[in-house]
Protein backbone atom coordinates (compact mmCIF):
# COMPACT_ATOMS: atom_id res chain seq x y z
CA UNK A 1 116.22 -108.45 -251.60
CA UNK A 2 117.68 -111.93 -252.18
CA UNK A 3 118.26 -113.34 -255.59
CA UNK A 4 116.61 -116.02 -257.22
CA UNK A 5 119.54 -118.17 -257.75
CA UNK A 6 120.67 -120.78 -255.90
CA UNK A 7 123.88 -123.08 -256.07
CA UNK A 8 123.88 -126.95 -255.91
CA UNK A 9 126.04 -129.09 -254.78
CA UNK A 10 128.78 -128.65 -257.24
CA UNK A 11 128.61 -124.45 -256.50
CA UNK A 12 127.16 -124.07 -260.12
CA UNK A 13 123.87 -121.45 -260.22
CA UNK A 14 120.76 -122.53 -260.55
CA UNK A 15 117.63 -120.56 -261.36
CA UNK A 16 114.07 -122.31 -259.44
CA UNK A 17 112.08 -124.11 -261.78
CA UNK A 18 114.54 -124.31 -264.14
CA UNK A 19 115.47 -128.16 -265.04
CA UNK A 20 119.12 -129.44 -263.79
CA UNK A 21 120.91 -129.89 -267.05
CA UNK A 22 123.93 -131.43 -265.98
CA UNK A 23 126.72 -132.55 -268.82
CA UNK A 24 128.34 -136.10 -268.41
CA UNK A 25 131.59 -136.24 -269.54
CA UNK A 26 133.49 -139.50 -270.14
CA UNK A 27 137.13 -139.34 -269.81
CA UNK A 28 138.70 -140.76 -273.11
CA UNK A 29 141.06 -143.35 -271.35
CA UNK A 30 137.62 -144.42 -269.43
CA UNK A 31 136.00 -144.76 -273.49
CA UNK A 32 138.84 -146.68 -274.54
CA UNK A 33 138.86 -148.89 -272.08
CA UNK A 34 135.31 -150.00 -271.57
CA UNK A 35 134.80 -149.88 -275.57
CA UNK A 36 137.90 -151.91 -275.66
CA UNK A 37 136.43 -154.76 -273.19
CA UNK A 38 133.07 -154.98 -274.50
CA UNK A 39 134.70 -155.39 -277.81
CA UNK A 40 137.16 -157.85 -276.16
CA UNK A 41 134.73 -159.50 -275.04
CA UNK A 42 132.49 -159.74 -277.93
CA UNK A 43 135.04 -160.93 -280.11
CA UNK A 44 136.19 -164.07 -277.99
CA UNK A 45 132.83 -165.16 -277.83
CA UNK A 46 132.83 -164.62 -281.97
CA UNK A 47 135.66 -166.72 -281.96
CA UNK A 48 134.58 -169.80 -279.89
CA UNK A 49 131.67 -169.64 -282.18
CA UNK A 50 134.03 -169.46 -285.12
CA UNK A 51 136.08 -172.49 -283.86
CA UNK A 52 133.34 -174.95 -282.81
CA UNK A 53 131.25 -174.41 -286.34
CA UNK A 54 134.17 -174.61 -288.31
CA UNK A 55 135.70 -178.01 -286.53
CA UNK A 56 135.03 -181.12 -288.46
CA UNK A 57 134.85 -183.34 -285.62
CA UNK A 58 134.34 -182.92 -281.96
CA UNK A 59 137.40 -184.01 -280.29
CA UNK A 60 140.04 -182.72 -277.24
CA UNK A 61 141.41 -180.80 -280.35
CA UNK A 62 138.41 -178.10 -280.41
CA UNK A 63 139.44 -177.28 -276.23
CA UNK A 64 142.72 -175.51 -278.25
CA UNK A 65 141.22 -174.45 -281.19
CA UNK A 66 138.59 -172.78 -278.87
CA UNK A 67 141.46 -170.95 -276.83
CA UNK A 68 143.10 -169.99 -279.71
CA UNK A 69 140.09 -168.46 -281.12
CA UNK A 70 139.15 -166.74 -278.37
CA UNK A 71 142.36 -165.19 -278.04
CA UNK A 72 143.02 -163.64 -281.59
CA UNK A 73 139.21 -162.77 -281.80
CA UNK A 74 139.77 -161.09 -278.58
CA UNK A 75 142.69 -159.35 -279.53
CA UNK A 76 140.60 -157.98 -282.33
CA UNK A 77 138.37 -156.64 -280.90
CA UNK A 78 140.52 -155.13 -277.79
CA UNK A 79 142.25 -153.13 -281.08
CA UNK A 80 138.77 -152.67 -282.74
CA UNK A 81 137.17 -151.15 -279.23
CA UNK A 82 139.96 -149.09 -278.51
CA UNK A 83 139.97 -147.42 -281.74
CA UNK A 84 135.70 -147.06 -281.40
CA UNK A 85 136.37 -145.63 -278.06
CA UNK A 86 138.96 -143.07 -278.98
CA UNK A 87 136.59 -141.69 -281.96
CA UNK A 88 134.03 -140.88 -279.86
CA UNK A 89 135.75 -139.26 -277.15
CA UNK A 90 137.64 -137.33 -279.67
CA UNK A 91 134.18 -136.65 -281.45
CA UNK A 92 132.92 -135.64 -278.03
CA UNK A 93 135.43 -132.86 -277.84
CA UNK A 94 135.48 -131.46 -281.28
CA UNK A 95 133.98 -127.95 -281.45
CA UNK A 96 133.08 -126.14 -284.89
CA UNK A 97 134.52 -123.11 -285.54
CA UNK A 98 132.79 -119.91 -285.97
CA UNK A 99 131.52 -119.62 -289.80
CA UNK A 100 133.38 -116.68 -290.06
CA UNK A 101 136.88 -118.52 -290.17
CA UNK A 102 138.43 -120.76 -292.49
């Protein structure tokens, strides 16, 4: 008699009828990274904003205000999503301990 079980395509087990309960895993350098250019991104924009309310006239001084901006509110938030990104894959991986240890 043949068992139940089957494998998929990975060679796990899997039991018919049963739902496929797969587990994505991000790889922490991938978290850092995309949390890092969203965040990038995100805070250039914030900073372009930043410069063109904050001008007092329109002139070919707000083009480098603008770039300036958008650099150190990208930087910011490069350094802001990489940190974000590294506490959640470290969050990710963090198992409790059994109650019985301290």
């Amino acid at each position: 008699m043949q068992s139940e079980k089957t494998t998929n395509g990975d060679g796990l087990a899997m039991t018919p009828g049963a739902p496929d309960q797969r587990v994505i895993v991000i790889d922490p350098s991938d978290a850092v990274t995309g949390m890092g250019f969203v965040f990038g991104v995100v805070g250039a924009l914030v900073g372009i904003a930043a410069a063109v309310y904050l001008t007092p006239s329109f002139s070919l001084a707000l083009v480098g205000y603008c770039l300036v901006a958008a650099f150190a509110g990208g930087s910011a938030g490069m350094v802001t999503g990489g940190l974000v990104g590294a506490v959640f894959a470290v969050m990710r991986g963090v198992i409790t301990p059994p109650t019985g240890r301290s």
